[in-house]
Protein backbone atom coordinates (compact mmCIF):
# COMPACT_ATOMS: atom_id res chain seq x y z
CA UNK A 1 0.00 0.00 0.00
CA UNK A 2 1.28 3.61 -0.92
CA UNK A 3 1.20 6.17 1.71
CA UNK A 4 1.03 9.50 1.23
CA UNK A 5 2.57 12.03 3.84
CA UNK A 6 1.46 15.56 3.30
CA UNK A 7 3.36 18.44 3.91
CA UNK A 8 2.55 19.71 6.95
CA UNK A 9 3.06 16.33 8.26
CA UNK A 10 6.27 16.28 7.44
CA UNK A 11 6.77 20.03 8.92
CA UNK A 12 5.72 18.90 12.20
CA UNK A 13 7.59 16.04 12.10
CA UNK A 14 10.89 18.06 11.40
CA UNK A 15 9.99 20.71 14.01
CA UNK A 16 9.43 17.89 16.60
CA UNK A 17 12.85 17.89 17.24
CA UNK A 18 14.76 20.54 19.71
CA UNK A 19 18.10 19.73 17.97
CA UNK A 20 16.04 20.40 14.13
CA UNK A 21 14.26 23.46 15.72
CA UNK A 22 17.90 24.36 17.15
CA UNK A 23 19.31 23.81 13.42
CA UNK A 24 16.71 26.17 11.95
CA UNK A 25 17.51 29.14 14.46
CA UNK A 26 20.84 28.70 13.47
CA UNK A 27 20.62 28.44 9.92
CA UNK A 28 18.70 31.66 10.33
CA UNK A 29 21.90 33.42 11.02
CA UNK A 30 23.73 32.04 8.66
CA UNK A 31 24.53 29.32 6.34
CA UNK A 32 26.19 26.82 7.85
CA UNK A 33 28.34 23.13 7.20
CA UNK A 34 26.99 19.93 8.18
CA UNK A 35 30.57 19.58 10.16
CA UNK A 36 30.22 23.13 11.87
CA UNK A 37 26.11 22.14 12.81
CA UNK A 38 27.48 18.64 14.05
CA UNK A 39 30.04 20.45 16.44
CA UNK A 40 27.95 23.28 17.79
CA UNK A 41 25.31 20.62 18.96
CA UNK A 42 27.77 18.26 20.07
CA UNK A 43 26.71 15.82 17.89
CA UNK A 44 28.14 12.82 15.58
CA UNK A 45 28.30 13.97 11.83
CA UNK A 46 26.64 11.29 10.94
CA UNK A 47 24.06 12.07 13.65
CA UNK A 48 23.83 15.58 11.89
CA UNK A 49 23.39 14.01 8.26
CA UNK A 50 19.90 12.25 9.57
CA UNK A 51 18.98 15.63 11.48
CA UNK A 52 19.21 17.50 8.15
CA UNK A 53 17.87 14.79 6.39
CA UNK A 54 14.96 15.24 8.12
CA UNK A 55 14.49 19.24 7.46
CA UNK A 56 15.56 18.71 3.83
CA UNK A 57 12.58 16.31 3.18
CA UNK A 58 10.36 18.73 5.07
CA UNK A 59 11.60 21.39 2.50
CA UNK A 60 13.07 23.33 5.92
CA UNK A 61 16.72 23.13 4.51
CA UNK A 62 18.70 22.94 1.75
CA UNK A 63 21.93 21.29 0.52
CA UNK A 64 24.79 21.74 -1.42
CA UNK A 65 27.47 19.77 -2.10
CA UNK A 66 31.20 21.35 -3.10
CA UNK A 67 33.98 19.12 -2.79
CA UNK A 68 33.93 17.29 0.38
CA UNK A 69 31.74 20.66 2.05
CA UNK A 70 28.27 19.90 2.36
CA UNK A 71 26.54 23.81 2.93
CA UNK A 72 23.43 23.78 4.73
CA UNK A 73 21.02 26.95 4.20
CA UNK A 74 17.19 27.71 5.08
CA UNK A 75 14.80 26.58 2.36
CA UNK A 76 12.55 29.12 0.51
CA UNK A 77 9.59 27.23 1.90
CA UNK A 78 7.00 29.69 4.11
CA UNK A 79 5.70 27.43 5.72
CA UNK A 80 2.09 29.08 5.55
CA UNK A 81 -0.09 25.80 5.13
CA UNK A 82 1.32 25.10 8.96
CA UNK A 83 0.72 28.69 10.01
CA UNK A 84 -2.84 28.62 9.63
CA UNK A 85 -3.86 24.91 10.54
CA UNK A 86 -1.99 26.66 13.97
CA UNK A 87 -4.14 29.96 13.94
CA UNK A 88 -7.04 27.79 13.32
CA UNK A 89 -6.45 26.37 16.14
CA UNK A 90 -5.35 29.26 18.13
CA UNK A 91 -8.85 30.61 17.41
CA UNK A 92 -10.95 27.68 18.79
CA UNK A 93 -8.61 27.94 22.35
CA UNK A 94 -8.90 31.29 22.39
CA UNK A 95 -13.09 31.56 22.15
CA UNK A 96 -12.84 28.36 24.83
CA UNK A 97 -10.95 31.08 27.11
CA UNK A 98 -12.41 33.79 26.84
CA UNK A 99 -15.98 31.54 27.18
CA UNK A 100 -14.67 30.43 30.30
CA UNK A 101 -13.57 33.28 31.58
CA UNK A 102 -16.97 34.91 31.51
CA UNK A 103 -18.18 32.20 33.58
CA UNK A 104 -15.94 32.84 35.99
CA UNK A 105 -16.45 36.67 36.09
CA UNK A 106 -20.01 35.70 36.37
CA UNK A 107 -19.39 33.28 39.32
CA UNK A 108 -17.07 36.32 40.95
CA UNK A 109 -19.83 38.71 40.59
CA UNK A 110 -22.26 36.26 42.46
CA UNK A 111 -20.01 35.48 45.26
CA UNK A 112 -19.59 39.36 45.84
CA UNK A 113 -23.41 39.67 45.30
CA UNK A 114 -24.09 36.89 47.99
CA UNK A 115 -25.86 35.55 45.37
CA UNK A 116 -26.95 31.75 45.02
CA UNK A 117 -25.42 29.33 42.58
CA UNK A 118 -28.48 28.67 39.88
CA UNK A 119 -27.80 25.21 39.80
């Protein structure tokens, strides 16, 4: 059976990580070299090589090969498809709150009312 992994899957999966998400930030600042990544997270290079495997499937990172360098750089990917399945979400937790905290601002305003719980 063929499976299909979408996108964002893949995304989260990448981001997952705190040594990907720590590979991102860095790659932010600057390009980098799977060697130079592999010693500022005290990792093995080949440890490194499946890390940015990872973020180069998700579309996160890209590679290039010169000589024996391999370059490591952010991909052009925006990542927007992930941004709004998350603001979706934000939205639904944020009505919740603010529904609940009416209920409690109503329960307040009883207690200082002396006023009997309705239930």
């Amino acid at each position: 059976m063929v499976q299909y992994i979408a996108p964002l899957d893949l995304s989260f999966a990448a981001l997952s990580d705190p040594t990907r998400r720590g590979v991102l930030e860095q790659l932010g600042r600057s390009d980098a070299s799977i060697t130079d990544l592999a010693e500022r997270f005290h990792m093995t290079l080949t440890g490194m090589k499946k890390h940015v495997s990872v973020l180069e499937a998700a579309g996160l990172v890209v590679t290039k090969k010169v000589g024996r360098v391999r370059t490591c750089r952010l991909g052009r990917r925006k990542m927007a498809e992930e941004a709004a399945w998350i603001e979706q979400y934000q939205q639904l937790w944020t009505a919740r709150f603010e529904a609940l905290d009416e209920i409690v601002e109503e329960l307040k305003q009883r207690e200082l009312n002396n006023e009997p719980d309705p239930k």
